[in-house]
Protein backbone atom coordinates (compact mmCIF):
# COMPACT_ATOMS: atom_id res chain seq x y z
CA UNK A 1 -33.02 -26.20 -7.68
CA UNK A 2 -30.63 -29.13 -6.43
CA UNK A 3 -27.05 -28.43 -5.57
CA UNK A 4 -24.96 -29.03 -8.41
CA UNK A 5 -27.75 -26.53 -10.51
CA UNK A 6 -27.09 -23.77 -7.46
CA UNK A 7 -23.46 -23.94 -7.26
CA UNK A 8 -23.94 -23.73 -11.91
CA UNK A 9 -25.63 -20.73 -11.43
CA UNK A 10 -24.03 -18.96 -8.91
CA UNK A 11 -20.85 -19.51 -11.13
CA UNK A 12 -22.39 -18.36 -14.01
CA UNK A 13 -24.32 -15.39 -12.06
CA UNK A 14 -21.12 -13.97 -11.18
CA UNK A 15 -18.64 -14.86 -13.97
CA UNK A 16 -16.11 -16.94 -12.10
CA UNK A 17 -15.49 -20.08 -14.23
CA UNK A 18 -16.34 -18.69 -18.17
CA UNK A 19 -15.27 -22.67 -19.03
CA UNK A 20 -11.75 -23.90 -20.72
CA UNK A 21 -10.47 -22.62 -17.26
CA UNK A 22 -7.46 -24.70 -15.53
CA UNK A 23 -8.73 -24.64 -11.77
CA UNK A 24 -6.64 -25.52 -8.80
CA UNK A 25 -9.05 -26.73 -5.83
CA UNK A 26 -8.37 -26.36 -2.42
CA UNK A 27 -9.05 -28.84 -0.46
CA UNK A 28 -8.92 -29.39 3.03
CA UNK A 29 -10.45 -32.36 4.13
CA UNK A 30 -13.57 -30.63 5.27
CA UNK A 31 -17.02 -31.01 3.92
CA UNK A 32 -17.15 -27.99 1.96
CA UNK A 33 -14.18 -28.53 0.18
CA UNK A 34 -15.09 -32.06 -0.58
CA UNK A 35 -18.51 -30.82 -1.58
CA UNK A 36 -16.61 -28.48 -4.39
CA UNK A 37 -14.02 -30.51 -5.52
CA UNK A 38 -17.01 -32.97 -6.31
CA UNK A 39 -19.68 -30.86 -7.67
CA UNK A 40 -16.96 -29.45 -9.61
CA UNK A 41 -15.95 -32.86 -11.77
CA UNK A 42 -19.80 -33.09 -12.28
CA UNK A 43 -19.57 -29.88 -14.13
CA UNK A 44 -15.90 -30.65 -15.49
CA UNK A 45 -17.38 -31.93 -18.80
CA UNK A 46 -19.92 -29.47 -19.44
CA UNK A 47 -17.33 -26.51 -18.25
CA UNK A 48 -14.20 -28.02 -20.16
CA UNK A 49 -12.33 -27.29 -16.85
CA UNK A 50 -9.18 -29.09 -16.21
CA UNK A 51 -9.03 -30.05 -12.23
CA UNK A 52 -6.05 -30.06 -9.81
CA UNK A 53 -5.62 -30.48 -6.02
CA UNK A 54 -3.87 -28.35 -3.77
CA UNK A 55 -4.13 -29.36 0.04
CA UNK A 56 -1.25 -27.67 2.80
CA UNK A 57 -0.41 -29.22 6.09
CA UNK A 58 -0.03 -26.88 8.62
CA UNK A 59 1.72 -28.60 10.68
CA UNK A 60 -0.96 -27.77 14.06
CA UNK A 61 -2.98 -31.06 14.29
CA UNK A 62 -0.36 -33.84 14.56
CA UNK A 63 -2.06 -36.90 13.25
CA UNK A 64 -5.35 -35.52 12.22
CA UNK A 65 -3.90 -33.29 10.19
CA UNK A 66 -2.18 -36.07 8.31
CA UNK A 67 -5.35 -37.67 7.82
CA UNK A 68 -6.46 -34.88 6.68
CA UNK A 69 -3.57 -34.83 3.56
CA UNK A 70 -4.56 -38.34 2.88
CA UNK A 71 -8.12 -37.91 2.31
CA UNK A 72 -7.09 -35.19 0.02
CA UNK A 73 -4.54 -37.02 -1.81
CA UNK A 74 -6.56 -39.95 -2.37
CA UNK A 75 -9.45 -38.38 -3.48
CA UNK A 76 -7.68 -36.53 -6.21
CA UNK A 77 -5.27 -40.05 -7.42
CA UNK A 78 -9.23 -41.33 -7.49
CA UNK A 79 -10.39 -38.70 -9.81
CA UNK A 80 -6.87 -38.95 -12.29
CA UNK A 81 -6.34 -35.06 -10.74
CA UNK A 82 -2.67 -33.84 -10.33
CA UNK A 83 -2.21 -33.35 -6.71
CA UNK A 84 -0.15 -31.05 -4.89
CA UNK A 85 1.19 -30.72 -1.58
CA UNK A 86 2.48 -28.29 0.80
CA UNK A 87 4.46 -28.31 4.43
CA UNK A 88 5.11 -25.55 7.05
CA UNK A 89 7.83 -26.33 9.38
CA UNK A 90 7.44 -27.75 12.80
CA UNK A 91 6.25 -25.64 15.53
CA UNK A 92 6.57 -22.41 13.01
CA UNK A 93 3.97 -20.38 15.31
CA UNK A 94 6.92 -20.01 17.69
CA UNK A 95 9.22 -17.51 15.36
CA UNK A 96 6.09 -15.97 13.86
CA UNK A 97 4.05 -12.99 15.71
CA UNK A 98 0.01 -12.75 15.16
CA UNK A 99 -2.91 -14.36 15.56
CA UNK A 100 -2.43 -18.36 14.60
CA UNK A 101 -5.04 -18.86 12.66
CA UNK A 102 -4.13 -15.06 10.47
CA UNK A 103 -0.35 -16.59 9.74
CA UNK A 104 -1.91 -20.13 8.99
CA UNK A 105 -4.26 -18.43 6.37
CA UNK A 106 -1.72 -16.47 4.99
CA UNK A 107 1.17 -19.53 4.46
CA UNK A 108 -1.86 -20.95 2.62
CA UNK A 109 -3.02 -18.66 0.68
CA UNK A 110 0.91 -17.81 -0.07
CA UNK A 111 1.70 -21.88 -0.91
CA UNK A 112 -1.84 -21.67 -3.13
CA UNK A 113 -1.06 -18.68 -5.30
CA UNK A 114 2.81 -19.92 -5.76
CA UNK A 115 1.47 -23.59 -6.93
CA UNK A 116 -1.55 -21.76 -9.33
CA UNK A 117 1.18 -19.72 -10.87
CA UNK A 118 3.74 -22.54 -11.53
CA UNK A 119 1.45 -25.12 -12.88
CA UNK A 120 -0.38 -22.70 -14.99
CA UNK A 121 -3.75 -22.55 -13.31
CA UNK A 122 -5.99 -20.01 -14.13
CA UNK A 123 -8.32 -20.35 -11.30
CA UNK A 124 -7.67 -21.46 -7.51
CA UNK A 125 -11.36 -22.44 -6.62
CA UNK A 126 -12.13 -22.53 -2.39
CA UNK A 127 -14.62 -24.19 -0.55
CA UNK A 128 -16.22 -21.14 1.68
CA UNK A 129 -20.08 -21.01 1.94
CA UNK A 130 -22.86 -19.07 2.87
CA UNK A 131 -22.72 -19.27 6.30
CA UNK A 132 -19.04 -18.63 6.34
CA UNK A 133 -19.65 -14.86 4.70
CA UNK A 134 -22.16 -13.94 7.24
CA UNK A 135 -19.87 -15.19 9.94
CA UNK A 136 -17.36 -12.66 8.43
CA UNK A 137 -19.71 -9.90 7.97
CA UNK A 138 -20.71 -10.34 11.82
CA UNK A 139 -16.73 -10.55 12.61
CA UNK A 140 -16.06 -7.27 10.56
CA UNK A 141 -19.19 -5.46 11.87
CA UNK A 142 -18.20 -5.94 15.65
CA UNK A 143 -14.43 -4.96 14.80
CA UNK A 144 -15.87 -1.44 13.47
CA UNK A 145 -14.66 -2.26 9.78
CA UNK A 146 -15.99 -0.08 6.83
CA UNK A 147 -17.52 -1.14 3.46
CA UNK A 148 -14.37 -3.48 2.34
CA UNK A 149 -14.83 -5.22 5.65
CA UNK A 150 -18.61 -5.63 5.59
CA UNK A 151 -18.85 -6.80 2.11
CA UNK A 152 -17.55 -9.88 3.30
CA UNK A 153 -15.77 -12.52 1.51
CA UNK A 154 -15.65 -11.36 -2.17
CA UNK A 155 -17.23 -13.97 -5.02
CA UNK A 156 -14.31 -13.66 -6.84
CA UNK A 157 -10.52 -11.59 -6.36
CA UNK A 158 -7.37 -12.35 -9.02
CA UNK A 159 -7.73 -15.87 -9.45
CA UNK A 160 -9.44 -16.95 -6.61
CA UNK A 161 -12.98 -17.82 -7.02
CA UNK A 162 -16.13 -19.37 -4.35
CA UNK A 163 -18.59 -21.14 -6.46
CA UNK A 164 -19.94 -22.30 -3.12
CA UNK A 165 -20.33 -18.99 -1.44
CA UNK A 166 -24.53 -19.11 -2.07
CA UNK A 167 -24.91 -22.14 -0.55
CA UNK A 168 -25.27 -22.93 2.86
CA UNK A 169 -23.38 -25.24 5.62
CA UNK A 170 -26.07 -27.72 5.82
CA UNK A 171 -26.68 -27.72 2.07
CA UNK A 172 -23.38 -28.80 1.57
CA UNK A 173 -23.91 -31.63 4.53
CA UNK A 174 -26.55 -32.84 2.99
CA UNK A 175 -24.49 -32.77 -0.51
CA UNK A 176 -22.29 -34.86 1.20
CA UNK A 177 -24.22 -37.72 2.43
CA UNK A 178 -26.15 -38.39 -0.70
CA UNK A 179 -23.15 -38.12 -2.41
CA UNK A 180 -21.54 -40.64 0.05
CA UNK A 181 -18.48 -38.62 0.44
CA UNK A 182 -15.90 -39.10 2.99
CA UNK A 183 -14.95 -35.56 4.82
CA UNK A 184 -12.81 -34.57 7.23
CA UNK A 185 -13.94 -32.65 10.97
CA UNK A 186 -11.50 -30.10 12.36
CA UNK A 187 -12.13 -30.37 16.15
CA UNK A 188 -10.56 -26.87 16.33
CA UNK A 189 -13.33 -25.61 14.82
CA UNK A 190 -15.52 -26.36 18.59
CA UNK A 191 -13.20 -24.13 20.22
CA UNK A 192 -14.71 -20.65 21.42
CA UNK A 193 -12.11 -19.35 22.26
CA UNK A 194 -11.90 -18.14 18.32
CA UNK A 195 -14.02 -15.91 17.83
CA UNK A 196 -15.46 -16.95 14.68
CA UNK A 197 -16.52 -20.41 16.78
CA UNK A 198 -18.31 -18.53 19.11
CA UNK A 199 -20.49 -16.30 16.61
CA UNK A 200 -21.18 -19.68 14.69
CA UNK A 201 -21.89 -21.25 17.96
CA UNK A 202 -23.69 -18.44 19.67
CA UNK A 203 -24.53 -15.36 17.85
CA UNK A 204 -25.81 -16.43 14.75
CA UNK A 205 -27.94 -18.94 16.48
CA UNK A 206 -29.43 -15.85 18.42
CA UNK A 207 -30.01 -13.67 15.63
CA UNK A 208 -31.43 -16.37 13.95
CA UNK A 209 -34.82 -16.19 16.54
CA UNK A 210 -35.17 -12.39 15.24
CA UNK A 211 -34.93 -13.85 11.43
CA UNK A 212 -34.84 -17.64 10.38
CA UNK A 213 -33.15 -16.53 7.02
CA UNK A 214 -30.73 -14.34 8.46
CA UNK A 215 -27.37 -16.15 7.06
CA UNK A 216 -29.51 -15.36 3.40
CA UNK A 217 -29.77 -11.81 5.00
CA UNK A 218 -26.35 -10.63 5.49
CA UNK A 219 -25.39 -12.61 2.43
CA UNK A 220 -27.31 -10.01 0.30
CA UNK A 221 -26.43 -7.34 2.67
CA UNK A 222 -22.74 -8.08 1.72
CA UNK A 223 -23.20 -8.05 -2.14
CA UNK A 224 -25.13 -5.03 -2.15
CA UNK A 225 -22.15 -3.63 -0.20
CA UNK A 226 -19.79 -5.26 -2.49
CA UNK A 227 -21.05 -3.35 -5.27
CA UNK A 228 -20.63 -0.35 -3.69
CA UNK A 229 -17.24 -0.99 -2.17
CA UNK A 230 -16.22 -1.94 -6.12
CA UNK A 231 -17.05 1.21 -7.21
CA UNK A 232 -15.45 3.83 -4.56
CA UNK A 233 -12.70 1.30 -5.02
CA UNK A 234 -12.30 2.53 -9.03
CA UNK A 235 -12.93 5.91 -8.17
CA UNK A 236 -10.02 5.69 -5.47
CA UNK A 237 -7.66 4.75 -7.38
CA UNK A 238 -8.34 6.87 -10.65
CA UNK A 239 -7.90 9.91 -8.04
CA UNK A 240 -4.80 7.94 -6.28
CA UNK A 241 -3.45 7.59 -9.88
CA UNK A 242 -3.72 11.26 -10.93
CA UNK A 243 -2.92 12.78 -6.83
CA UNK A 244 -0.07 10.41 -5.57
CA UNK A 245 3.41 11.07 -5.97
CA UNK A 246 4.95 7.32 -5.80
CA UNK A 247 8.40 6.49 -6.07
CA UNK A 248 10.49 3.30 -4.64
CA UNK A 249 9.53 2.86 -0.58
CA UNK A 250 7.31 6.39 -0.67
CA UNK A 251 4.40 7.36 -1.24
CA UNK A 252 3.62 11.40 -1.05
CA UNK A 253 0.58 13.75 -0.69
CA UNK A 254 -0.14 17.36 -1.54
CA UNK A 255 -2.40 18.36 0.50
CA UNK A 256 -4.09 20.99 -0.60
CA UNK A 257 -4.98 19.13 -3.50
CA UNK A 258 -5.66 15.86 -1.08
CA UNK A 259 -8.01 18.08 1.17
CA UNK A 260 -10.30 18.85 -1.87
CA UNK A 261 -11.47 14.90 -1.73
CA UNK A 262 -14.49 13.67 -0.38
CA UNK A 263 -13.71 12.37 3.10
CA UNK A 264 -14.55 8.87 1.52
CA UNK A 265 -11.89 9.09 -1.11
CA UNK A 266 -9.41 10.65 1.67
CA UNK A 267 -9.47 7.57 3.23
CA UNK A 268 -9.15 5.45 0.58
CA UNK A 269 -6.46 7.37 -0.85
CA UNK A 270 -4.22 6.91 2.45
CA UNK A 271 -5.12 3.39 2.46
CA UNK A 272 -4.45 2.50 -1.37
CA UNK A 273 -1.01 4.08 -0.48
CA UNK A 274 -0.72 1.77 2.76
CA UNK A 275 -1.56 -1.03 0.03
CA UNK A 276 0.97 0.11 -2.13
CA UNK A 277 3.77 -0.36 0.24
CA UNK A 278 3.06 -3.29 2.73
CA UNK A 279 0.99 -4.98 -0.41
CA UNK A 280 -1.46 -5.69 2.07
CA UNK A 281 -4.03 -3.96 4.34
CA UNK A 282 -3.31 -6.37 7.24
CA UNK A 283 -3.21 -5.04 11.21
CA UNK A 284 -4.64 -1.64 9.42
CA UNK A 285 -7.58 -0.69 11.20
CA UNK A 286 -10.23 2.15 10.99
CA UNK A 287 -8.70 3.42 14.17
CA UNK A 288 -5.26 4.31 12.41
CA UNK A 289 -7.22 5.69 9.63
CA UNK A 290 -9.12 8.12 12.40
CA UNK A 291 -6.01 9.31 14.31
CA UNK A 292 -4.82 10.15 11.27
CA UNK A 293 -7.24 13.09 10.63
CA UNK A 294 -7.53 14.02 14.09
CA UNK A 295 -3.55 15.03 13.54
CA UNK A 296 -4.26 16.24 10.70
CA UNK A 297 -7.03 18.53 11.56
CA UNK A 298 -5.13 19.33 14.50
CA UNK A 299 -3.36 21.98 11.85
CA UNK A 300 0.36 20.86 13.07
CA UNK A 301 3.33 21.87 10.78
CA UNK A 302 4.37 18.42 10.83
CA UNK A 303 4.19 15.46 13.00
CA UNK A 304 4.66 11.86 12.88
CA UNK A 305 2.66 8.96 12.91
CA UNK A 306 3.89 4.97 13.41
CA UNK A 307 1.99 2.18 11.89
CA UNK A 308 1.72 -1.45 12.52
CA UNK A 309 4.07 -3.51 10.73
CA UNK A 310 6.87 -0.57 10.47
CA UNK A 311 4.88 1.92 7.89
CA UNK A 312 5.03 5.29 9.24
CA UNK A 313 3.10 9.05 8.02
CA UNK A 314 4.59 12.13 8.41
CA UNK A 315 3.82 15.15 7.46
CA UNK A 316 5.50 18.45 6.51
CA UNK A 317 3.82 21.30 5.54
CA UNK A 318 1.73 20.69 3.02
CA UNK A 319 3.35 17.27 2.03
CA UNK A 320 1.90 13.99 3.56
CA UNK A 321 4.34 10.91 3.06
CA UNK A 322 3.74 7.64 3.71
CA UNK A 323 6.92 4.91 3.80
CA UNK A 324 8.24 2.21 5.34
CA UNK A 325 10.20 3.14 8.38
CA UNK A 326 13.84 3.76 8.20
CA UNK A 327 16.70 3.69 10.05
CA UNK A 328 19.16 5.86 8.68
CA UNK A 329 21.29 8.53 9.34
CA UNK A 330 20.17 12.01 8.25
CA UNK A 331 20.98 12.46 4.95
CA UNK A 332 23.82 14.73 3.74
CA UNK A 333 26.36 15.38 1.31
CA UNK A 334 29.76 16.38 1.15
CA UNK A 335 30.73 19.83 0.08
CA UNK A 336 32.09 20.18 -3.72
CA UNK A 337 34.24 23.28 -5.02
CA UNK A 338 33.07 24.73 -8.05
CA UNK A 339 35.29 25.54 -11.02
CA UNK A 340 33.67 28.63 -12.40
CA UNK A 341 32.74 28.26 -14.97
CA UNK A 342 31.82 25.18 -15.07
CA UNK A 343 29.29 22.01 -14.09
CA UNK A 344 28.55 20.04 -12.25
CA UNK A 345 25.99 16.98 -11.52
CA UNK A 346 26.11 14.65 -8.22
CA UNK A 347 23.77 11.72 -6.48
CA UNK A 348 24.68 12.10 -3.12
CA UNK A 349 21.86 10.00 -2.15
CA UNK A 350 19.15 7.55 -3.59
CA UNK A 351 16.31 9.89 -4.89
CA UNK A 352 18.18 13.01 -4.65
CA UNK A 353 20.30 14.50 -7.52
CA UNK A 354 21.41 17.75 -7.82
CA UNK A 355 23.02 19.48 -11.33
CA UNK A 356 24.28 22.66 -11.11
CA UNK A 357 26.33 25.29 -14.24
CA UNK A 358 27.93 28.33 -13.97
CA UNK A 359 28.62 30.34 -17.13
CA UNK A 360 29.80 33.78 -17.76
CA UNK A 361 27.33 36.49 -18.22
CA UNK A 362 26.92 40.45 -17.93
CA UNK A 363 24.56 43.09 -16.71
CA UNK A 364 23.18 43.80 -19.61
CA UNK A 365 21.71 40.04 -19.64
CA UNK A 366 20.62 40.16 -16.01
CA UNK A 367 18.66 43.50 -16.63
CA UNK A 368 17.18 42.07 -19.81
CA UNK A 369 16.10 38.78 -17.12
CA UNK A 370 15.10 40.85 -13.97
CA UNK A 371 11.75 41.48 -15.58
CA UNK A 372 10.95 37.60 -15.47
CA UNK A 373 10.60 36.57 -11.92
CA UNK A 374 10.38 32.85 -10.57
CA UNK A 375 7.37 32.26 -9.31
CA UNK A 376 8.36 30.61 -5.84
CA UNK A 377 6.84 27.34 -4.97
CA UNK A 378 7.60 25.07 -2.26
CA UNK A 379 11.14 24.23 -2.76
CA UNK A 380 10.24 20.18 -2.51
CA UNK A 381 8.81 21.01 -6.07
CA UNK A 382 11.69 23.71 -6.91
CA UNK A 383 12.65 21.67 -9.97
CA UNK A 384 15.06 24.49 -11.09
CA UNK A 385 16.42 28.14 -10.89
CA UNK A 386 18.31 30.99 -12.37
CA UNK A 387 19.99 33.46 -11.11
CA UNK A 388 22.96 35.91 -11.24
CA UNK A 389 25.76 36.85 -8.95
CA UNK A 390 28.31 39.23 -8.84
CA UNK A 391 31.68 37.58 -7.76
CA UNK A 392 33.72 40.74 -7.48
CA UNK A 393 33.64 40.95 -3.97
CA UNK A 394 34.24 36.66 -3.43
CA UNK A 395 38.18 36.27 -3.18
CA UNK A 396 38.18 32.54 -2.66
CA UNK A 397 36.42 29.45 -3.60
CA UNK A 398 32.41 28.97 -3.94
CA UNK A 399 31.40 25.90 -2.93
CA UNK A 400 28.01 23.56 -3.16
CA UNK A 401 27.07 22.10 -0.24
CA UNK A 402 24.49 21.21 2.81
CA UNK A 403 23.73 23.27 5.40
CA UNK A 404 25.51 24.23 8.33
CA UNK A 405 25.21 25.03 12.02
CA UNK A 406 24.81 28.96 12.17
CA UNK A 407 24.42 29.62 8.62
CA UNK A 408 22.88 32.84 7.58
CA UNK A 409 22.20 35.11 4.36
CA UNK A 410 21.72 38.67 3.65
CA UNK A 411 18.76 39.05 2.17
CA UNK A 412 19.23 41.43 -1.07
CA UNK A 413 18.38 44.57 0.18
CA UNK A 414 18.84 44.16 4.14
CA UNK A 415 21.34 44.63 6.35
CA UNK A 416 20.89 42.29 8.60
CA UNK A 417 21.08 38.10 8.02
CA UNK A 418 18.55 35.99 8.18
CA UNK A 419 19.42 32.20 9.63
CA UNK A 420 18.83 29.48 7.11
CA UNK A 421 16.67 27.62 9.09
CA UNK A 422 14.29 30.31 9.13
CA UNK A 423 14.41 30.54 5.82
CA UNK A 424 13.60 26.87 5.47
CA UNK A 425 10.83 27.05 7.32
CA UNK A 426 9.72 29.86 5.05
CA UNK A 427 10.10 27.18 2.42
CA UNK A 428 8.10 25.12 3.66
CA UNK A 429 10.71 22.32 2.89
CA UNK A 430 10.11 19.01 4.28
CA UNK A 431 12.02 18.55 8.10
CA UNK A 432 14.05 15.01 6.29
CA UNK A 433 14.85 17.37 3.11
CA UNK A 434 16.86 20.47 4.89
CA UNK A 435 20.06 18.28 5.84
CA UNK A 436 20.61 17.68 2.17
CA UNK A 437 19.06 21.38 1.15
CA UNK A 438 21.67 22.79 -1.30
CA UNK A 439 23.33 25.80 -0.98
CA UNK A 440 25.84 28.08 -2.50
CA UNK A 441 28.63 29.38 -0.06
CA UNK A 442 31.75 31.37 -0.34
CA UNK A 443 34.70 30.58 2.43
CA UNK A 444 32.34 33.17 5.57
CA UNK A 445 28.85 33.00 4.13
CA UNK A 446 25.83 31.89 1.95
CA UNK A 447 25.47 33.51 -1.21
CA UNK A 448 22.21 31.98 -2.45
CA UNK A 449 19.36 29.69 -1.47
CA UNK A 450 17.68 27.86 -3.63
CA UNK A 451 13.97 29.00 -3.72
CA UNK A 452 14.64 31.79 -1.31
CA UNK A 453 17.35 34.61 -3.08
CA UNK A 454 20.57 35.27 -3.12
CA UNK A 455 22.90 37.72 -0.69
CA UNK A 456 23.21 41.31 -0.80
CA UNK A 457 27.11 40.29 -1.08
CA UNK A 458 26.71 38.76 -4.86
CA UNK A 459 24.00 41.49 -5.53
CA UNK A 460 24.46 42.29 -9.59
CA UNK A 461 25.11 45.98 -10.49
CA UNK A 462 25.52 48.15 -13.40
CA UNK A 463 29.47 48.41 -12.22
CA UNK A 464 29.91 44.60 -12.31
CA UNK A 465 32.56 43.09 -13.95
CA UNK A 466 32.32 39.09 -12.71
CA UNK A 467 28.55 38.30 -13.42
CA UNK A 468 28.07 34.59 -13.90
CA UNK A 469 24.67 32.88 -14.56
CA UNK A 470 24.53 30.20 -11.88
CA UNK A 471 21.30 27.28 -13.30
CA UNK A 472 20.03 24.78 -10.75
CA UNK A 473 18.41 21.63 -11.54
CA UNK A 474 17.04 19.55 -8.48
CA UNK A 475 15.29 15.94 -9.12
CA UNK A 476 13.87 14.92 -4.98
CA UNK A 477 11.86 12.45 -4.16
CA UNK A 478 10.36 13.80 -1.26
């Protein structure tokens, strides 16, 4: 099978160009992009694809690099191909942290997506081969990465596609020079100091005395792992869809439910929420995922838990959050009198809003309630609550507010008080929730707490005479 018949069936094999298709082509310079802008007009016809060039200057190669552009640009004014350019700024790699050659591939991949979507591409096609995947296996394997990493380069992800990914380096040399096309040699690419250089330079030549074919090895190692990586990856996120509580900048955890997992999924799940928030996976290692369940399994309360790139887990509980990290004062609201009756509803803060009524009752409609008991839950999913107090004995104002220094309640039925932040704790409510926990207060003293009771002081009797029904609605994103 010749080259142009490989590159037809690998793109066939694997569904990346189903023809009609609008494909941008990246090209470099470089042989193998060369190679697959070319083979790529000798299946244009029989494809019905529509070719354009995309080529970015990085701005790290002086002169070379604008050699590099040329070739590019010429090639494509040769073939009647729209041609597009792109241009990072001068010495950029001084205001950026991270790896060089990490931010390069990311501006390029960035400039390549933005130019797909505003010329109406369907498909950005790249020029990475054979040996290129088992080079990134090999990288991936020696970092300790799990199935994502050691599937290697995918054939195909959103629009981007690799009809050249079965072939090999010299197969695409070889492409070249009967082909008579001009290419392009990065000298960076001789420097071992990267470490994909040095495994192309020295370990794969190595391995290759314990197996000739062993570029063709890990190659079918990585799809087999591909496969399987696709599949947890579904599974992951039907269980992410049904299990994670997301809402702007947060993503949150039950855990109970999250402990049920597999350990496979567990993982996942945290890192699908990473995902979800940073929209990438970048600087996230296997390591961070591993710390993370030795706190957890540690059986802590609550701890914290900092992140590259300013993500940080907490939990509380049994809540795990994930978010970006904030700075931000703790989060409180200012006291409001009630007018009993009456209603009222306040945002005091983005996620949080509170609604609360008061209406006139009696004890005959408390009795005929007493019988039907809240069931208490965690009062991060409180949602809402009725009860009844007796004002009799409250000569001045009620009021709704946050919690205070010293604050304590008498428990219906005790003599003594119990401080609210025992009764918090008791809650189980999240350590970033209590300054913004809602209570009910007369001028001295709580009178009720949400998801805990209310005082012995507003305690409902047969002798009452000022029995309101007091409803709480809370809506937290916790």
């Amino acid at each position: 099978m010749n080259f142009k018949d490989k590159v037809r069936a690998g793109i066939s094999r694997h569904g990346m160009l189903s023809g009609g298709e609008r494909v941008l082509v990246a090209v470099s310079g470089g042989p193998d992009s060369m190679a697959l802008l070319h083979v790529l007009a000798e299946l244009q016809d029989e494809l019905s694809l529509t070719l354009a060039v995309a080529h970015y200057h990085h701005q790290l190669r002086g002169k070379d690099a604008d050699l590099d552009q040329k070739l590019a640009m010429e090639t494509a004014r040769k073939m009647g191909a729209e041609f597009y350019s792109g241009k990072a700024e001068p010495e950029w790699w001084k205001k950026l942290k991270g790896s060089i050659e990490e931010l390069a591939r990311n501006m390029r991949y960035e400039f390549l997506s933005k130019t797909a979507q505003k010329n109406s591409a369907d498909k950005i096609a790249l020029g990475h081969n054979a040996d290129d995947r088992a080079e990134s296996v090999l990288i991936n394997l020696l970092r300790g990465s799990g199935l994502l990493g050691l599937a290697g380069m995918p054939l195909k992800r959103d629009q981007f596609v690799r009809p050249l990914i079965e072939t090999s380096r010299q197969e695409i040399l070889d492409y070249c020079w009967e082909n008579s096309l001009g290419f392009r040699v990065d000298k960076s690419n001789r420097d071992r100091k990267i470490l994909r250089n040095r495994i192309r330079a020295e370990l794969v030549p190595m391995l290759k005395s314990f197996n000739p074919a062993i570029v063709g090895a890990l190659g079918k190692t990585a799809e087999l792992l591909a496969a399987d990586e696709k599949f947890l990856e579904q599974e992951s996120k039907a269980v992410f869809a049904r299990l994670a509580q997301c809402r702007p900048g947060q993503v949150d955890f039950h855990l109970p439910v999250f402990f049920k997992q597999d350990l496979a999924i567990q993982r996942r799940l945290i890192r699908l929420a990473i995902q979800k928030l940073k929209k990438n996976l970048r600087r996230i290692e296997s390591g961070h995922i591993f710390e993370l369940e030795s706190l957890l399994a540690a059986g802590q309360a609550s701890f914290e838990m900092d992140l590259p790139d300013g993500i940080r887990i907490f939990k509380s509980y049994d809540q795990l959050r994930i978010e970006p990290a904030r700075l931000k004062p703790e989060s409180k609201f200012a006291p409001v009198q009630l007018t009993i009756p009456g209603a009222i509803r306040i945002s005091p803060e983005e996620g949080f809003e509170l609604e609360l009524k008061a209406e006139p009752s009696d004890y005959g409609r408390f009795e005929r309630q007493a019988r039907k008991k809240m069931k208490r839950e965690s009062i991060s999913r409180l949602g809402s609550e009725e009860v009844f107090l007796c004002l009799d004995q409250i000569p001045g104002s009620l009021w709704l507010r946050p919690p205070r220094p010293g604050d304590r309640l008498q428990p219906l039925g005790m003599k003594g008080r119990k401080k609210l932040k025992e009764i918090l704790q008791e809650l189980k409510a999240p350590r970033d929730f209590r300054p913004t926990y809602p209570v009910i207060a007369d001028e001295k003293e709580l009178l009720w707490a949400p998801g805990f009771g209310i005082s012995e002081k507003a305690k409902v009797t047969p002798g009452s005479k000022s029995v309101f029904l007091f409803k709480l609605s809370l809506s937290i994103k916790i």
